[in-house]
Structure formats: C-alpha cells, structure tokens
PDB file of N, CA and C in Angstrom:
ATOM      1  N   UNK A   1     100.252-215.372-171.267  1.00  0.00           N
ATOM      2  CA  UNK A   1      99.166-215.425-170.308  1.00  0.00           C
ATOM      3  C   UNK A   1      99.268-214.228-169.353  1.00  0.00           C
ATOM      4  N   UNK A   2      98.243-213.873-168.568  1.00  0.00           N
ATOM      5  CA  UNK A   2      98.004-212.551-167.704  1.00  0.00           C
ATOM      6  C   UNK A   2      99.481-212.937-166.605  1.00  0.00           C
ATOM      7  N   UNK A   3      99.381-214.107-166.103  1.00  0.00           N
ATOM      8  CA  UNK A   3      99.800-213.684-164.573  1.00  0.00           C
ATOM      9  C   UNK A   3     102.010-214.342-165.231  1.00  0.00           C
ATOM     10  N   UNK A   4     101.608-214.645-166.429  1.00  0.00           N
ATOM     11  CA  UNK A   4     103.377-214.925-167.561  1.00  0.00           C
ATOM     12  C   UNK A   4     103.697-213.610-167.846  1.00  0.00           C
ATOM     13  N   UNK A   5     102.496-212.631-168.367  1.00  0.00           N
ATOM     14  CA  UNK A   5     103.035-211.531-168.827  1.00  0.00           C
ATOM     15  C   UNK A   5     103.637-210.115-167.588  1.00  0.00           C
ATOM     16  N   UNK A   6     102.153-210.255-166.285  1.00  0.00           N
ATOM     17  CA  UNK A   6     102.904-209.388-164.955  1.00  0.00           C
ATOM     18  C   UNK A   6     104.148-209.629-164.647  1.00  0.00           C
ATOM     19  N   UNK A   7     104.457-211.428-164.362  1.00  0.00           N
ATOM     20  CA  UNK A   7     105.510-211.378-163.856  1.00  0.00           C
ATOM     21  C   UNK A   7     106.919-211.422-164.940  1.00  0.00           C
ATOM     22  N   UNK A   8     106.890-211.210-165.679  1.00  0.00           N
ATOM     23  CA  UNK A   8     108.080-210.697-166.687  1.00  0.00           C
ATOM     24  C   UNK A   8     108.121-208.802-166.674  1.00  0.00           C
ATOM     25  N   UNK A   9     107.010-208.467-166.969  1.00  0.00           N
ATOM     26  CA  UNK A   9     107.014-207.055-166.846  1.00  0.00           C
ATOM     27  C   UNK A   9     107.798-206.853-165.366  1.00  0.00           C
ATOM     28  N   UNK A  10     106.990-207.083-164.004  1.00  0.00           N
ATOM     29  CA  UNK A  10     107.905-207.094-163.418  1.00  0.00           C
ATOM     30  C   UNK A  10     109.296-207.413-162.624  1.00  0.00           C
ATOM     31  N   UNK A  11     109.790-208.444-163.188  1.00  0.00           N
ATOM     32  CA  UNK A  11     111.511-208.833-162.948  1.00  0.00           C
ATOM     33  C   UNK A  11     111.864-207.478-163.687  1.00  0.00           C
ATOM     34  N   UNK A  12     111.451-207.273-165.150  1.00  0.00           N
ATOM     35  CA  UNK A  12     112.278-205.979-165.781  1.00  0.00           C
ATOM     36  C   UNK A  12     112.642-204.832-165.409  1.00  0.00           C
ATOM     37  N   UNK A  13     111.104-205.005-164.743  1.00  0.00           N
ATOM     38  CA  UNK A  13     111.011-203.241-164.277  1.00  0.00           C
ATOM     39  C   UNK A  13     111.816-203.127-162.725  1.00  0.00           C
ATOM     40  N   UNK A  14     112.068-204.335-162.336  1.00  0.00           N
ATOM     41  CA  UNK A  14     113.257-204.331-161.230  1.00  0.00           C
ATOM     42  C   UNK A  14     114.596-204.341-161.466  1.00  0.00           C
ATOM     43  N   UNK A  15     114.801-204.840-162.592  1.00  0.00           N
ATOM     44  CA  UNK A  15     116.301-205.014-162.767  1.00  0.00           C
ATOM     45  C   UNK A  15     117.114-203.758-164.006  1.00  0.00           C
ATOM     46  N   UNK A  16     115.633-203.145-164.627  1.00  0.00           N
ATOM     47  CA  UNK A  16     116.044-202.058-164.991  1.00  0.00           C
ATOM     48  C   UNK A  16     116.717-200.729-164.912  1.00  0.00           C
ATOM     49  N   UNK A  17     117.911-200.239-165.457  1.00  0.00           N
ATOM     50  CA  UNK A  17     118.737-199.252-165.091  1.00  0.00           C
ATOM     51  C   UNK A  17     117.437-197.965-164.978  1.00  0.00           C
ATOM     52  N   UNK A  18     117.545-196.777-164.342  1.00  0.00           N
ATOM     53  CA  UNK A  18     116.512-195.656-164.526  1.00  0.00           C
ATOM     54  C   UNK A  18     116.467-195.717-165.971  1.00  0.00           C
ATOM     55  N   UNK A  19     117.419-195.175-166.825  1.00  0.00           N
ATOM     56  CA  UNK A  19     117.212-195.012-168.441  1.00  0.00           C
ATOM     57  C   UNK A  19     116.627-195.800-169.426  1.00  0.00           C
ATOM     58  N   UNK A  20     116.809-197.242-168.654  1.00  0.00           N
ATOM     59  CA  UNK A  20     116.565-198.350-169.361  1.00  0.00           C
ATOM     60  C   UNK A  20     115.209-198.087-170.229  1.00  0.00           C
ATOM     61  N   UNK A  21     115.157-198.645-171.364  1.00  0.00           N
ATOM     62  CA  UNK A  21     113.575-199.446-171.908  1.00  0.00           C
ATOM     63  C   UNK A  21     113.429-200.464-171.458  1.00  0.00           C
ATOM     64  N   UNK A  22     112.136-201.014-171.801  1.00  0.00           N
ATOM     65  CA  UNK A  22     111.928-202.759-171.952  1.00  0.00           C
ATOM     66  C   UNK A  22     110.920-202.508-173.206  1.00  0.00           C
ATOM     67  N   UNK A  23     110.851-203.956-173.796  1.00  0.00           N
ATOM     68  CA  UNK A  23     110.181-203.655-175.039  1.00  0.00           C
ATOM     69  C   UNK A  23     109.099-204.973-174.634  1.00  0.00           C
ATOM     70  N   UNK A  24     107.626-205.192-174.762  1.00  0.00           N
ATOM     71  CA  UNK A  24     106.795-205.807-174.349  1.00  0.00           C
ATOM     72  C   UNK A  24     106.196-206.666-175.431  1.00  0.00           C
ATOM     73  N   UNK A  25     106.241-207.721-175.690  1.00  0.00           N
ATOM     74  CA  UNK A  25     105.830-208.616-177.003  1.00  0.00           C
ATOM     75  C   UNK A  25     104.814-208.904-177.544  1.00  0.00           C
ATOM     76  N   UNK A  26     103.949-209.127-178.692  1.00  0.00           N
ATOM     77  CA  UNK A  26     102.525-209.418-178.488  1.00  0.00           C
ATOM     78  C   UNK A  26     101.569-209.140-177.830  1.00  0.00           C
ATOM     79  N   UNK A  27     101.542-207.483-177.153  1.00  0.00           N
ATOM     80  CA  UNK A  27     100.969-206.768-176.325  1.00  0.00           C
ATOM     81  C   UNK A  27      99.131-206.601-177.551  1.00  0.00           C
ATOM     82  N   UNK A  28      99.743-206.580-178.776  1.00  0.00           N
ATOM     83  CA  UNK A  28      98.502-206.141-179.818  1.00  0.00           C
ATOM     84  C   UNK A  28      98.588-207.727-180.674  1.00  0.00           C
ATOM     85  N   UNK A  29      98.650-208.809-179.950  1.00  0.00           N
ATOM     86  CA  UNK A  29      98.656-209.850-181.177  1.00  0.00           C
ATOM     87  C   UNK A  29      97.179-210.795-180.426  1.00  0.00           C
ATOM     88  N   UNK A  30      96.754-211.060-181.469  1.00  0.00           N
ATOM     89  CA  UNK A  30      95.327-211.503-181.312  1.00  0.00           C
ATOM     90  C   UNK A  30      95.352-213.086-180.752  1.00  0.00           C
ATOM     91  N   UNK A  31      96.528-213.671-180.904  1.00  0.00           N
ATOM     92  CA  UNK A  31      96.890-214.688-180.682  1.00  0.00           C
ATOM     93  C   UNK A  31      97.026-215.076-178.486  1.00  0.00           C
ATOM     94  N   UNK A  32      97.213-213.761-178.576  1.00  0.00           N
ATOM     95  CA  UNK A  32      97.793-213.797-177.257  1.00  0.00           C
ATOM     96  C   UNK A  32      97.289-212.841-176.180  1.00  0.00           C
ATOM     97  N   UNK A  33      95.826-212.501-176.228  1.00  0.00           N
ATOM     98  CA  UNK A  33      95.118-211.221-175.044  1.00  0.00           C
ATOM     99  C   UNK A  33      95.704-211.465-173.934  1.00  0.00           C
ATOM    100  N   UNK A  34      95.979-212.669-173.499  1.00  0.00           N
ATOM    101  CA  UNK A  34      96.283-212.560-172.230  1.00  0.00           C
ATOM    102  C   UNK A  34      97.621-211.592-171.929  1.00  0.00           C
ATOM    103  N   UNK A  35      98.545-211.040-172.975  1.00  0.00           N
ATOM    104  CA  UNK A  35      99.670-210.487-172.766  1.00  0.00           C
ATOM    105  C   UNK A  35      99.285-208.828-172.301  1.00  0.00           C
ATOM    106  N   UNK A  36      97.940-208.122-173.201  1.00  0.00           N
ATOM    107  CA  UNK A  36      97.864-206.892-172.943  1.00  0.00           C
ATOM    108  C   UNK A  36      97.204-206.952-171.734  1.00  0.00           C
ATOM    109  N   UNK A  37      96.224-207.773-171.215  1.00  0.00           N
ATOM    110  CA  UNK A  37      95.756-208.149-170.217  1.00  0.00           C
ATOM    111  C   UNK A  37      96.628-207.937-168.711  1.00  0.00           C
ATOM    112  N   UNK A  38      97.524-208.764-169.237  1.00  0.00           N
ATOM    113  CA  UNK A  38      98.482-208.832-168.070  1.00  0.00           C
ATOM    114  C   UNK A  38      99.413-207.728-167.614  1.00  0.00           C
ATOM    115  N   UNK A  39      99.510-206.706-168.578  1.00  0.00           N
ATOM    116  CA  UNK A  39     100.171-205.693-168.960  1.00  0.00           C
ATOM    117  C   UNK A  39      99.286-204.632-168.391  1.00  0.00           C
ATOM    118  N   UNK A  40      97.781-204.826-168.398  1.00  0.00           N
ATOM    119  CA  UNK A  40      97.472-203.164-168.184  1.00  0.00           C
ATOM    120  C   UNK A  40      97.220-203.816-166.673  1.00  0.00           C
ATOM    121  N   UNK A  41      96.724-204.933-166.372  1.00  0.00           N
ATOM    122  CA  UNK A  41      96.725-205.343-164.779  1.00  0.00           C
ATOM    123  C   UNK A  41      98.293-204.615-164.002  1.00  0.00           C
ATOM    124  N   UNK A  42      99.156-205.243-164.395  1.00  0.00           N
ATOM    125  CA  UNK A  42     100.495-204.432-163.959  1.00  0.00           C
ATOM    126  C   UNK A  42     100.534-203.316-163.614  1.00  0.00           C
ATOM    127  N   UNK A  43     100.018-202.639-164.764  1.00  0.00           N
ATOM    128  CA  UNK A  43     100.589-201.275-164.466  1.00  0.00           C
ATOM    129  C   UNK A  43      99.512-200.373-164.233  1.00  0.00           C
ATOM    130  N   UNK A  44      98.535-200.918-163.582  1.00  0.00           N
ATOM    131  CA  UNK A  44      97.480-200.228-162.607  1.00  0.00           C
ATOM    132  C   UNK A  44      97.952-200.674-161.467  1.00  0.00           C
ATOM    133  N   UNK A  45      98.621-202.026-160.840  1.00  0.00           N
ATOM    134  CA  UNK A  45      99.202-202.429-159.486  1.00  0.00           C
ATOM    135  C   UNK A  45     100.217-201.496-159.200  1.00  0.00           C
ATOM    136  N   UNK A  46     101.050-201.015-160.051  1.00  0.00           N
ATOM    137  CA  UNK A  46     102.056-200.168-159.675  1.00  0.00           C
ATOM    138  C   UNK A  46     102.266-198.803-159.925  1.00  0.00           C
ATOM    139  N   UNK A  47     101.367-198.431-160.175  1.00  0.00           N
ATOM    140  CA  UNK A  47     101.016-196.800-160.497  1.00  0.00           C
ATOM    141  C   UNK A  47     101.383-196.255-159.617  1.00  0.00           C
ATOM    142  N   UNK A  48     102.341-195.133-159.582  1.00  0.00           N
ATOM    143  CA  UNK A  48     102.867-194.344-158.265  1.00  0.00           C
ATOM    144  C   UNK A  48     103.805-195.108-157.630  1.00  0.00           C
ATOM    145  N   UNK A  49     104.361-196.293-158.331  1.00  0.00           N
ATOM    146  CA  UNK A  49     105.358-196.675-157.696  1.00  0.00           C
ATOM    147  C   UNK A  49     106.956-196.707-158.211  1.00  0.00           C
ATOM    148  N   UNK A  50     108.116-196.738-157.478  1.00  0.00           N
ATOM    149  CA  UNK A  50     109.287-196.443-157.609  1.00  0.00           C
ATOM    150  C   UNK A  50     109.269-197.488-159.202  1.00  0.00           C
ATOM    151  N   UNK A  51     108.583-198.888-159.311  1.00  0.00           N
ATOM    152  CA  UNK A  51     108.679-199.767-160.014  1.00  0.00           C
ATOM    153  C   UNK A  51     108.498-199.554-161.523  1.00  0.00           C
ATOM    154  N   UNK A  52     106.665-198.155-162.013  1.00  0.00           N
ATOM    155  CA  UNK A  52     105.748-197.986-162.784  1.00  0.00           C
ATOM    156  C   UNK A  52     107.079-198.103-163.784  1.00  0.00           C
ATOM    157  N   UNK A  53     106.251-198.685-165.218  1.00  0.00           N
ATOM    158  CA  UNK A  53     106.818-198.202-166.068  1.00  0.00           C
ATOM    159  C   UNK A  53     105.594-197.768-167.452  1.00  0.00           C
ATOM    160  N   UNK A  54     106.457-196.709-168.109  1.00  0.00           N
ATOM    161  CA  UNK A  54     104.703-196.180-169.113  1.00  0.00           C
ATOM    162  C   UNK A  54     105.383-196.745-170.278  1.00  0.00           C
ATOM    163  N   UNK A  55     103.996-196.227-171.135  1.00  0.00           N
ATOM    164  CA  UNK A  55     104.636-196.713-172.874  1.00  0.00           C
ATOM    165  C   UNK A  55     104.790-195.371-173.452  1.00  0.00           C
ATOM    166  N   UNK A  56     105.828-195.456-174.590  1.00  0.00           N
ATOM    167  CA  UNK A  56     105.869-194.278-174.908  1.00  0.00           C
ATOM    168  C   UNK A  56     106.030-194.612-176.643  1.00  0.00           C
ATOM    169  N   UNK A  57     105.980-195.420-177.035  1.00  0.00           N
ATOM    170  CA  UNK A  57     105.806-196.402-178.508  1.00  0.00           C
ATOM    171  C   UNK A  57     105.231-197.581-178.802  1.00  0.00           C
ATOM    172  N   UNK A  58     104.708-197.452-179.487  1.00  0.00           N
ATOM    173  CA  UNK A  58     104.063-198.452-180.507  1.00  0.00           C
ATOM    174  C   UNK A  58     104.368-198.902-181.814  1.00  0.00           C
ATOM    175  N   UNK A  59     105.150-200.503-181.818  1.00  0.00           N
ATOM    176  CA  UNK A  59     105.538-200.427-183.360  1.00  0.00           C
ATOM    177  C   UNK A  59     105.953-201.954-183.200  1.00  0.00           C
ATOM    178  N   UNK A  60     106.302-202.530-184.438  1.00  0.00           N
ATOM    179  CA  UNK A  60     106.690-204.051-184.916  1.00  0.00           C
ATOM    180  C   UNK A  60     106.116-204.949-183.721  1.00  0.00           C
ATOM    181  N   UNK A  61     104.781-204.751-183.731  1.00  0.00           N
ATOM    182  CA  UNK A  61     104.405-206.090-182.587  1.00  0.00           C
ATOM    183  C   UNK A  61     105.053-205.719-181.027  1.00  0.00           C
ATOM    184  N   UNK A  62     105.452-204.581-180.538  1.00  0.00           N
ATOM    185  CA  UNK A  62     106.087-204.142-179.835  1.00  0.00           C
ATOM    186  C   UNK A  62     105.612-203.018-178.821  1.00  0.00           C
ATOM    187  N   UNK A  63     105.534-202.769-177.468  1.00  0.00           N
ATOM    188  CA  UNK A  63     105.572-202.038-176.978  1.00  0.00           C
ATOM    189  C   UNK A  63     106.852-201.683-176.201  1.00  0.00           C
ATOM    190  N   UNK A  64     107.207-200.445-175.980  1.00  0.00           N
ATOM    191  CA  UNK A  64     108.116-199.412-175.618  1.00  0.00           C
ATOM    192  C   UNK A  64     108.213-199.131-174.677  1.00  0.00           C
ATOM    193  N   UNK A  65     108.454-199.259-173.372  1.00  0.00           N
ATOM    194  CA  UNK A  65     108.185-198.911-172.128  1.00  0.00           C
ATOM    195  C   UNK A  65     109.346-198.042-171.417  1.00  0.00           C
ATOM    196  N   UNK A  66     109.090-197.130-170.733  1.00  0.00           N
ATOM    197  CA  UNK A  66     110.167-197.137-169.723  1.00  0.00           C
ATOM    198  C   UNK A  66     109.708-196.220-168.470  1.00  0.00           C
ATOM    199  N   UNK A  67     110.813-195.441-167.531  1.00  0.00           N
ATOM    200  CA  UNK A  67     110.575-194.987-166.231  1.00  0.00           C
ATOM    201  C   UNK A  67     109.403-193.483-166.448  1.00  0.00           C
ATOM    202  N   UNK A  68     108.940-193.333-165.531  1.00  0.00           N
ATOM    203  CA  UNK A  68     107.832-192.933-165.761  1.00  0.00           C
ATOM    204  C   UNK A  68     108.915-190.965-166.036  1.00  0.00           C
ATOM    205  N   UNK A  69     110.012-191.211-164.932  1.00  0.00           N
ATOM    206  CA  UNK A  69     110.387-189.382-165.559  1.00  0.00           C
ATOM    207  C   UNK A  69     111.548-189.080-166.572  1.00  0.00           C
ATOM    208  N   UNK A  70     111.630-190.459-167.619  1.00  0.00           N
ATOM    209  CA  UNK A  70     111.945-190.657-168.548  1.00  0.00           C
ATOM    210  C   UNK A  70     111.152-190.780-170.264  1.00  0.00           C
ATOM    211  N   UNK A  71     109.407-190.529-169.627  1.00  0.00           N
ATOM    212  CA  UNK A  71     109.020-190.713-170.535  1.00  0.00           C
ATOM    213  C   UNK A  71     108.982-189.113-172.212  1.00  0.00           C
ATOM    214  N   UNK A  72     109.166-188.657-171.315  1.00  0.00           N
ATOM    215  CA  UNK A  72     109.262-187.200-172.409  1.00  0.00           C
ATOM    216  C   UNK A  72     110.599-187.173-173.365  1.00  0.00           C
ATOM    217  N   UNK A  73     111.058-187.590-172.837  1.00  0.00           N
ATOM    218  CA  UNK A  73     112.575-187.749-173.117  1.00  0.00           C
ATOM    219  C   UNK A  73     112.418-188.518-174.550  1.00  0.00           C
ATOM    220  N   UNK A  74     112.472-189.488-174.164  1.00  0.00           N
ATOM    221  CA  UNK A  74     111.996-190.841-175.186  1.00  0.00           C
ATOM    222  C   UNK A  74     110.640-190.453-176.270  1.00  0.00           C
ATOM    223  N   UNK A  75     109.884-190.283-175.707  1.00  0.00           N
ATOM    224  CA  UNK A  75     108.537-190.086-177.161  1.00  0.00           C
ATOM    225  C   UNK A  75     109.336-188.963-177.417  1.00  0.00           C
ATOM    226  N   UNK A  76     109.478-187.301-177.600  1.00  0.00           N
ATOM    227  CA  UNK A  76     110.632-186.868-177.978  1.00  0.00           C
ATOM    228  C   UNK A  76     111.310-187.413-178.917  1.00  0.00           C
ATOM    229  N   UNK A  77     112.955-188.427-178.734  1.00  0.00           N
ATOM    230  CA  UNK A  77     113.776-188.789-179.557  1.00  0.00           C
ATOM    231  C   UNK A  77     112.723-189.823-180.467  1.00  0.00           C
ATOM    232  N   UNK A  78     111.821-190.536-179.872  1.00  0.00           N
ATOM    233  CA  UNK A  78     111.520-191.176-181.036  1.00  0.00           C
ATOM    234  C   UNK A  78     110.367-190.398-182.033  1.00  0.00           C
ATOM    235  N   UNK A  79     109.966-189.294-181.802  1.00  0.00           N
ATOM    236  CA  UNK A  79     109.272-188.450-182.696  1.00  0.00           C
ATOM    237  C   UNK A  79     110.667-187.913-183.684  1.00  0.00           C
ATOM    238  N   UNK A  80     111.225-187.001-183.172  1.00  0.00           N
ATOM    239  CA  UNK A  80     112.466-186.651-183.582  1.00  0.00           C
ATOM    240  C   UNK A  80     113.413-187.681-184.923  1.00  0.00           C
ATOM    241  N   UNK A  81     113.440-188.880-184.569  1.00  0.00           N
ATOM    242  CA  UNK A  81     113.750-190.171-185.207  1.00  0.00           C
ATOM    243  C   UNK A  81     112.944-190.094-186.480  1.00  0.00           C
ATOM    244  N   UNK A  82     111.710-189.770-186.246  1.00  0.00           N
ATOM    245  CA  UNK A  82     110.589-190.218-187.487  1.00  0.00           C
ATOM    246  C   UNK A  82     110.922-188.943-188.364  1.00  0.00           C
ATOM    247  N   UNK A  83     111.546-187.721-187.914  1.00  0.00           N
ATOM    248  CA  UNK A  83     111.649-186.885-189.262  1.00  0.00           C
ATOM    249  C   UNK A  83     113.402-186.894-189.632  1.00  0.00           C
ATOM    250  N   UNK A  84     114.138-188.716-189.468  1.00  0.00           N
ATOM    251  CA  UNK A  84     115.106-187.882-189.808  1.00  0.00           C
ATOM    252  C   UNK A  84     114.942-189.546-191.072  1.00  0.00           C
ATOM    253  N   UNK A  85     115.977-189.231-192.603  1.00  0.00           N
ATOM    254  CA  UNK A  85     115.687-190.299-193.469  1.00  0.00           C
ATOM    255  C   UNK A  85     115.425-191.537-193.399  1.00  0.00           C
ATOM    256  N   UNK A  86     116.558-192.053-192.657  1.00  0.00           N
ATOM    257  CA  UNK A  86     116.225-193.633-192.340  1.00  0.00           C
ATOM    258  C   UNK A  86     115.698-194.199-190.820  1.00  0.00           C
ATOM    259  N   UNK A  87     114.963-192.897-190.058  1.00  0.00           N
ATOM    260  CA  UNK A  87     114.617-193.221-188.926  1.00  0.00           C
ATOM    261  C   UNK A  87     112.501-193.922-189.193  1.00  0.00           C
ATOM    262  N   UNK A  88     112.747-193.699-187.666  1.00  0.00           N
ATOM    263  CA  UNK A  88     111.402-194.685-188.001  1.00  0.00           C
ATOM    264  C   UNK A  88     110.270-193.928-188.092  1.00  0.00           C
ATOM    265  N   UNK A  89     109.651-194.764-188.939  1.00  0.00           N
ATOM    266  CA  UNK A  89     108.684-194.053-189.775  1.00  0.00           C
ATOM    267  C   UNK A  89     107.220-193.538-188.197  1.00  0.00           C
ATOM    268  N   UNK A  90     106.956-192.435-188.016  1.00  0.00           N
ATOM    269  CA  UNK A  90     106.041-192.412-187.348  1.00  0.00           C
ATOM    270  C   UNK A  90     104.849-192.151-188.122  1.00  0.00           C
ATOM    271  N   UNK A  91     103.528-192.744-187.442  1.00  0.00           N
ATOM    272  CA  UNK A  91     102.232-192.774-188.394  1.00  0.00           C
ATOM    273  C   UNK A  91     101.288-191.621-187.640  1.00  0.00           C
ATOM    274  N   UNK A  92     101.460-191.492-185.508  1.00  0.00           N
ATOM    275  CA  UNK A  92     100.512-190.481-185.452  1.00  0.00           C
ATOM    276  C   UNK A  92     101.100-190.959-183.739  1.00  0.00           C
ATOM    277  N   UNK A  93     100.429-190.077-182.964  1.00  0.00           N
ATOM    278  CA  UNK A  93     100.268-190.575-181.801  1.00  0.00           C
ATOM    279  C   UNK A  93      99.207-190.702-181.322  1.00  0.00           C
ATOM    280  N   UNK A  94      99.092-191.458-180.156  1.00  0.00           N
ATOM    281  CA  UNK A  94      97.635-191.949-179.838  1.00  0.00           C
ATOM    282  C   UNK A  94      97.712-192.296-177.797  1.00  0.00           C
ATOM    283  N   UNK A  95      96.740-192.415-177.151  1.00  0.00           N
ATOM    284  CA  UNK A  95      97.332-192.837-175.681  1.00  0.00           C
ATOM    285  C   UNK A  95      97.135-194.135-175.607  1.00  0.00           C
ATOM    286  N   UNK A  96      98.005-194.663-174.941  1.00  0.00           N
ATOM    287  CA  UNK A  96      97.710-196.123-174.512  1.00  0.00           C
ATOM    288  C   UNK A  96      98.292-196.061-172.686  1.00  0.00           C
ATOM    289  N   UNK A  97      97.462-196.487-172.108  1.00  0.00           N
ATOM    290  CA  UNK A  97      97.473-196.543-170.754  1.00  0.00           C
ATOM    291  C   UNK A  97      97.892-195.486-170.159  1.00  0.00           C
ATOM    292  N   UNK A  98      97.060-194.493-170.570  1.00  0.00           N
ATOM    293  CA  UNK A  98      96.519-193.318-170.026  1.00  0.00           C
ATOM    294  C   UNK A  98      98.256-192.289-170.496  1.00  0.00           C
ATOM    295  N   UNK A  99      99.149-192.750-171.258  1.00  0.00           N
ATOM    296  CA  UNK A  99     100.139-191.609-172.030  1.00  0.00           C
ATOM    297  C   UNK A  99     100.416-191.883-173.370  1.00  0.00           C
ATOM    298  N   UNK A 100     100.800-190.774-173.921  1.00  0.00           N
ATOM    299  CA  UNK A 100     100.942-190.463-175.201  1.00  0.00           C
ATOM    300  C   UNK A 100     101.721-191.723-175.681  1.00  0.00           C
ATOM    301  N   UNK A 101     101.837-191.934-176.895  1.00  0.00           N
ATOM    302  CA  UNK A 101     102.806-192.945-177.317  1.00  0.00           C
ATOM    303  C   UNK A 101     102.832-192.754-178.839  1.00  0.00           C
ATOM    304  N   UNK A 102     104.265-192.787-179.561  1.00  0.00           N
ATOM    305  CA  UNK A 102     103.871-192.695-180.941  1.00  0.00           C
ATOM    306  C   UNK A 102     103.720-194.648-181.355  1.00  0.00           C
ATOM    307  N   UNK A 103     103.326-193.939-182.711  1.00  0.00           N
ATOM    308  CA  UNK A 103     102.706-195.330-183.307  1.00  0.00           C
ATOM    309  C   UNK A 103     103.417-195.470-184.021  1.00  0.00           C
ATOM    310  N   UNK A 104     104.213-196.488-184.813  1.00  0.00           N
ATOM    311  CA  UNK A 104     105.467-196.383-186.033  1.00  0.00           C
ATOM    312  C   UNK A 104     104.328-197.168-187.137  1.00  0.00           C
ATOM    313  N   UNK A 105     104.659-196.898-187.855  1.00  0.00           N
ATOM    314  CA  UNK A 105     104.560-197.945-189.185  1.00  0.00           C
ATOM    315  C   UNK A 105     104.521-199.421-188.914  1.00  0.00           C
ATOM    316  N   UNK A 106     103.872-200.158-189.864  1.00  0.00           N
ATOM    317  CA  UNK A 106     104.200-201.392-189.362  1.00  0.00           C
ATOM    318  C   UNK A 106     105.494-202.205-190.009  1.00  0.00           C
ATOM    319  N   UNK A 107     105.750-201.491-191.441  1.00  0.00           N
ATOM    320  CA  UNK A 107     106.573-201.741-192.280  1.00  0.00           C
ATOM    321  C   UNK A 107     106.637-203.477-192.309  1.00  0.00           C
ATOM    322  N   UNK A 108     107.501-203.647-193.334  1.00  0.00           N
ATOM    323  CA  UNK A 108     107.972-204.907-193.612  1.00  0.00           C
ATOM    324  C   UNK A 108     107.371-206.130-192.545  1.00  0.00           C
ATOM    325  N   UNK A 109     107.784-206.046-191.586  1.00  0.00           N
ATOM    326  CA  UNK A 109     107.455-207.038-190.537  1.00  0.00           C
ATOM    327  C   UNK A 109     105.951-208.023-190.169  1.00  0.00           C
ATOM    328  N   UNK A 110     104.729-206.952-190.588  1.00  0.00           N
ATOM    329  CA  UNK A 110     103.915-207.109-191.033  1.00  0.00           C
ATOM    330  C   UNK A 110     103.216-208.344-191.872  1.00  0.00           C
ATOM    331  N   UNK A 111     104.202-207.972-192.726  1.00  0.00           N
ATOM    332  CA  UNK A 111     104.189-208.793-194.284  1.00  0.00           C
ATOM    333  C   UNK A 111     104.829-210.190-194.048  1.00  0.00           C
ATOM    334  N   UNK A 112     105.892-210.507-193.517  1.00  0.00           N
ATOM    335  CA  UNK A 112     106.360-211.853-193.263  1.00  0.00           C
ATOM    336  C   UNK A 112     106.247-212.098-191.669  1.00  0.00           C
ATOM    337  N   UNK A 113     105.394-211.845-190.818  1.00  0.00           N
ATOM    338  CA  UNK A 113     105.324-212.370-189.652  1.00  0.00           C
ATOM    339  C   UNK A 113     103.398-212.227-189.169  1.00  0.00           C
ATOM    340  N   UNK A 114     102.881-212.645-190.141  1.00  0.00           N
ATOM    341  CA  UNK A 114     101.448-212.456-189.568  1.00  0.00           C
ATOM    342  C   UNK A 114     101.030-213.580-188.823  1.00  0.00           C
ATOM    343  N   UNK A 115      99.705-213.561-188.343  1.00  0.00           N
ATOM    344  CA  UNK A 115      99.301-214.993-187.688  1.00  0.00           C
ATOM    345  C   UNK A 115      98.993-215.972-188.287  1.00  0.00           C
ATOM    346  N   UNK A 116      98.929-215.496-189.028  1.00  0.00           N
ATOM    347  CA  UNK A 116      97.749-216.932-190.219  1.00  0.00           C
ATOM    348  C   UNK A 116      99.381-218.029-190.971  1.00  0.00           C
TER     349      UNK A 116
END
C-alpha cells in the first residue's frame, strides 16, 4: 500500500550506511500499484534531502536504490557487470524517477514467479 510502502522506504533510507543499497519490491507488479505509488510519493517528499534515495536498476521484480552521490558509481558497476560472463544480463537503460537506471533481463524468475 502507498502510505506501507513510504514508510519502509523511509526507516531504510534512515538507517542506511552512505554506500548502502536498498532494494524496493513489487515496485512494477500489477498486483500491488500501491507500492510504486508510494515510492514515487516518497521520493518527491524528499528530494534535496540528506534522506533522497534514486534508482539506479531495474531487474527481478526489483528496484535498486541508493544515495543520491552514489548513484554513478553503482549504474557504472552494474553496467560494467552486464559485459562481464556470468554478470547480469543488461537489456538497455531507461529513466525512472527522473535518473538513468539500467534494466536487467528478467531471466528465469519471470518464468516461476508470475501472478497468475
């Protein structure tokens, strides 16, 4: 739900080390709008703040988050990741809440975890 998903985003984004990620659940599951909902409400409340956190991936039902002068860093290694053999497969990048973010594959996960 909107005001389940703010307040988890933010305990994280408080108790998070600077380097830290957080990874955001069912942000793209049809089952559950209220999660991206609650997610882009967030992080328009805290824009410019010590708290913000951006996305910088997209993948397994998953969003990627972390400190906002950490984000280059991270899309970086995880681009980097996608050209090495068993890293993750990247498909393209795209923006989601106003920064870049790569998109992975959906691979396997897909296939045994749908809604239906």
């Amino acid at each position: 739900s909107v005001p389940f998903t703010a307040s988890d985003v933010d305990l994280a984004s408080q108790c998070l080390h600077p380097d830290g990620v957080v990874l955001v659940d069912d942000v793209f599951n049809p089952d559950w709008p209220g999660v991206v909902t609650g997610l882009s409400k967030w992080c328009t409340e805290v824009k410019g703040t010590d708290w913000e956190l951006v996305p910088f991936a997209i993948g397994f039902n998953k969003v990627a988050m972390c400190r906002r002068d950490t984000h280059a860093t991270y899309l970086t290694a995880t681009k980097d990741a996608g050209e090495r053999p068993y890293g993750a497969r990247v498909r393209k990048t795209a923006e989601f809440l106003g920064w870049e973010c790569v998109v992975l594959s959906h691979g396997w996960i897909a296939t045994f975890h749908a809604n239906e």
